[in-house]
N, C-alpha and C. Protein backbone atom coordinates (compact mmCIF):
# COMPACT_ATOMS: atom_id res chain seq x y z
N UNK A 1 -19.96 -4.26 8.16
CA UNK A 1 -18.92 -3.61 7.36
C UNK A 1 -19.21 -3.90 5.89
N UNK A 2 -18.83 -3.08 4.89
CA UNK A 2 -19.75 -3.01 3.92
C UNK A 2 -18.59 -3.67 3.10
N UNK A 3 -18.62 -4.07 1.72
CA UNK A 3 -17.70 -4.86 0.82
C UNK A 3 -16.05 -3.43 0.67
N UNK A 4 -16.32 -2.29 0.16
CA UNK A 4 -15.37 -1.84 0.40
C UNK A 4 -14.49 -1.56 1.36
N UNK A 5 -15.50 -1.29 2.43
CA UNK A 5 -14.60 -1.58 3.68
C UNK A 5 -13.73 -2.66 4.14
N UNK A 6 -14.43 -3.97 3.97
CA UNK A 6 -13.56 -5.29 3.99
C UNK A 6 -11.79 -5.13 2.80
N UNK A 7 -12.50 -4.57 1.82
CA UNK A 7 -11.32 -4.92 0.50
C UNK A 7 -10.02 -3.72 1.08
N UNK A 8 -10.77 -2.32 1.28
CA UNK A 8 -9.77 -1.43 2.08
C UNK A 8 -8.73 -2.00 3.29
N UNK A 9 -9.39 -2.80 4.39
CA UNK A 9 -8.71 -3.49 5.30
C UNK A 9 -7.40 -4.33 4.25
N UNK A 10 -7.88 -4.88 3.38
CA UNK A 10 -7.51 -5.95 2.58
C UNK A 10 -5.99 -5.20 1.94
N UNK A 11 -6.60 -4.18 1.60
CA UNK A 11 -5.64 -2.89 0.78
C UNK A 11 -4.81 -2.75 1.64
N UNK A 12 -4.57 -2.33 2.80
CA UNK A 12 -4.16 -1.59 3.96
C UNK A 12 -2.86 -2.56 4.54
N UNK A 13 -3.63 -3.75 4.64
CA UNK A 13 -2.28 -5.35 5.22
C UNK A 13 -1.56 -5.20 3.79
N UNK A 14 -2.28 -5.27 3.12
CA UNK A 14 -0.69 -5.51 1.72
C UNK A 14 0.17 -4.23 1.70
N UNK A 15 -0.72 -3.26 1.96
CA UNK A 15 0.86 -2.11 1.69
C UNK A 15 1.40 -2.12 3.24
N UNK A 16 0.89 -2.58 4.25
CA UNK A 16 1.89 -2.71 4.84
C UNK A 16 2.76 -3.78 4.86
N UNK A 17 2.77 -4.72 4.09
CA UNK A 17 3.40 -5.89 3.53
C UNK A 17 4.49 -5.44 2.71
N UNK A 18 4.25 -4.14 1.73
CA UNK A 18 4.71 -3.66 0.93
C UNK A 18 5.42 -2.72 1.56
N UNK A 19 5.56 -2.09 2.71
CA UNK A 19 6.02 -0.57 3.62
C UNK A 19 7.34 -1.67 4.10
N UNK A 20 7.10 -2.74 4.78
CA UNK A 20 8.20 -3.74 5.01
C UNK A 20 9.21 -4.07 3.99
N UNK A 21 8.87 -4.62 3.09
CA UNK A 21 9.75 -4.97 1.62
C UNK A 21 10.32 -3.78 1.75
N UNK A 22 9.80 -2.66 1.45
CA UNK A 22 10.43 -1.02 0.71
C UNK A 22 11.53 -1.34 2.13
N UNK A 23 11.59 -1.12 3.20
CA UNK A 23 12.35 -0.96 4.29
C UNK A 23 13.55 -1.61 4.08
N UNK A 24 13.08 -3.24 3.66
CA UNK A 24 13.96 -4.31 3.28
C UNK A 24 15.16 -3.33 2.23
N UNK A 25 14.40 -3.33 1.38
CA UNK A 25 15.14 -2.70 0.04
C UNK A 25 16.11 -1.18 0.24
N UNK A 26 15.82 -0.46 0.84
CA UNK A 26 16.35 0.89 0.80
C UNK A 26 17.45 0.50 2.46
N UNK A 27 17.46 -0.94 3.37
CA UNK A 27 18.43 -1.63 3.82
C UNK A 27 19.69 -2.17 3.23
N UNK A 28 19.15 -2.55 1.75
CA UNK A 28 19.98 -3.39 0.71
C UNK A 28 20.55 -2.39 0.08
N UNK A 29 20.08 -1.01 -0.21
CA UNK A 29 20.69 -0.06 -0.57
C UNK A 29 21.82 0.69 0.17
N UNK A 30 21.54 0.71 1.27
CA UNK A 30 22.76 1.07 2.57
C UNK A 30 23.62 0.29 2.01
N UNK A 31 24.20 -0.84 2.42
CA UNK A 31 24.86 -2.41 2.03
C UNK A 31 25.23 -1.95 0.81
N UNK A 32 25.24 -1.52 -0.54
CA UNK A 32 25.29 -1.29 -1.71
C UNK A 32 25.11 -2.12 -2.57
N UNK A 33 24.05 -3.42 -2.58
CA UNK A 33 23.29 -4.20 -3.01
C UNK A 33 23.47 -3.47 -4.59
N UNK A 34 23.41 -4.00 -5.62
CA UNK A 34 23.19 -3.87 -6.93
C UNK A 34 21.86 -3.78 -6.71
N UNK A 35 21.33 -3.09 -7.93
CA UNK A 35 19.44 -2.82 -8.26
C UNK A 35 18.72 -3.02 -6.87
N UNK A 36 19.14 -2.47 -5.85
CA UNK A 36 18.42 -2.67 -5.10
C UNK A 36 17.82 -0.83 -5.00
N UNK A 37 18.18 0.51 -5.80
CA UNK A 37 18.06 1.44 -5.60
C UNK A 37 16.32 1.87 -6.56
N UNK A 38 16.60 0.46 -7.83
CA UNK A 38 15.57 0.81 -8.58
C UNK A 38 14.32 0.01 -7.86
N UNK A 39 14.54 -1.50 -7.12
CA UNK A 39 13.73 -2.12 -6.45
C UNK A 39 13.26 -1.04 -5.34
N UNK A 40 13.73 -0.01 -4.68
CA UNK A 40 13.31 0.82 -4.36
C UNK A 40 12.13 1.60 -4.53
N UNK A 41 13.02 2.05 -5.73
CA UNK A 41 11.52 3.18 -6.42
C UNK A 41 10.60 2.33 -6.47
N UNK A 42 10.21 1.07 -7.29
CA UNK A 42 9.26 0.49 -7.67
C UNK A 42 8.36 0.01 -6.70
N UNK A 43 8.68 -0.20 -5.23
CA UNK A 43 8.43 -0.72 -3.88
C UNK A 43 7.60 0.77 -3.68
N UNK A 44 8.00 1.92 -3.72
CA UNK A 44 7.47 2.94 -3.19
C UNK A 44 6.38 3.34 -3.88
N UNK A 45 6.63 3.31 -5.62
CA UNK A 45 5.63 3.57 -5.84
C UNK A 45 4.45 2.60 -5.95
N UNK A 46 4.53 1.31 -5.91
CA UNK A 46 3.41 0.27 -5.49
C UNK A 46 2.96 1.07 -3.85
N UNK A 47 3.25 0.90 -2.65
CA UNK A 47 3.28 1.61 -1.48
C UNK A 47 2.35 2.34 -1.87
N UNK A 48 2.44 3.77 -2.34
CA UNK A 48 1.54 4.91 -3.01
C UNK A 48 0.34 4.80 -3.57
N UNK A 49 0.57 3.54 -4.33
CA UNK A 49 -0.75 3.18 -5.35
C UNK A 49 -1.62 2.71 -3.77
N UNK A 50 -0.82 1.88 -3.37
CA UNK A 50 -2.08 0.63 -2.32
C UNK A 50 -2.97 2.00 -1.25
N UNK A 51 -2.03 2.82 -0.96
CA UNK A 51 -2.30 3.93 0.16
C UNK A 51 -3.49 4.84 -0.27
N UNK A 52 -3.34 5.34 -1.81
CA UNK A 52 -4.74 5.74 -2.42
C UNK A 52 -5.30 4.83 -2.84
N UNK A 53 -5.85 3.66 -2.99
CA UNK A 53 -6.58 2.68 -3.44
C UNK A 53 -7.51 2.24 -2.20
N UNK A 54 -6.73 2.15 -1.05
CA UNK A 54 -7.56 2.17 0.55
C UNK A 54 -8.14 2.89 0.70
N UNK A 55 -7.82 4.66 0.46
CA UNK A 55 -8.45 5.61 0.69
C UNK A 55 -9.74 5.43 0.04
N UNK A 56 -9.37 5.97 -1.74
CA UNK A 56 -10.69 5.43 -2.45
C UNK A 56 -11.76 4.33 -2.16
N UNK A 57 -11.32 3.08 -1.68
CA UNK A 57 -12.35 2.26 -1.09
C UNK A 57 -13.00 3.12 0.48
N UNK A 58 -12.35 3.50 1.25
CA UNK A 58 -12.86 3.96 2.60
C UNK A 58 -13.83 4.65 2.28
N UNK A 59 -13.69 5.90 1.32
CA UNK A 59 -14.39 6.76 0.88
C UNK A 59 -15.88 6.45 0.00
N UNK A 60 -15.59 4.87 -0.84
CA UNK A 60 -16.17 4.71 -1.20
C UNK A 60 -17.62 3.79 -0.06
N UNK A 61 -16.92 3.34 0.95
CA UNK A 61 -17.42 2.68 2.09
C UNK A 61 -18.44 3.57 2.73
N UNK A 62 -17.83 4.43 3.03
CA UNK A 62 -18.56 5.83 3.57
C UNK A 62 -20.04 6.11 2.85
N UNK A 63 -19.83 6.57 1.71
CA UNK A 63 -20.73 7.11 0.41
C UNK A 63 -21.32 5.87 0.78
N UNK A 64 -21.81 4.38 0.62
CA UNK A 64 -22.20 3.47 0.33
C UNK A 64 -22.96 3.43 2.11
N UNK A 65 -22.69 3.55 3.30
CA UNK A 65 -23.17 3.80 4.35
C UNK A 65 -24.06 4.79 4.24
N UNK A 66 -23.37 6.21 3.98
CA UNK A 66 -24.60 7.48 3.84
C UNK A 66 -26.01 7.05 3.21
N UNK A 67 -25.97 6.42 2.01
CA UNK A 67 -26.70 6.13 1.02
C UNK A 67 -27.49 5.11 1.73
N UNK A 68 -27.47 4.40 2.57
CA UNK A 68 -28.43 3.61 3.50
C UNK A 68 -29.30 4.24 4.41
């Protein structure tokens, strides 16, 4: 498995680390938790970032296989 592939795996456990929290949070929002609506957004859009950042490594994993 090539270095991006490892870091993608790597990518992949934290946003699902991060898919949990968001769950947590938009829970705390039901409840009517104060700032828990903006901890929201900010949870989702981290989520988003990690989800294309895996991709880009996979892709880049790929390209880096072909090229062998």
């Amino acid at each position: 498995m090539s270095d991006y592939a490892s870091l993608a795996d790597q990518v992949s456990a934290l946003e699902a680390q991060v898919a949990d929290a968001l769950f947590d949070a938009v829970r705390a929002q039901l409840r009517g938790d104060a700032g828990s609506a903006d901890q929201e957004r900010q949870l989702a859009r981290v989520r988003r970032s990690l989800v294309k950042a895996a991709a880009v490594l996979r892709a880049l994993s790929e390209a880096d296989q072909q090229s062998d």
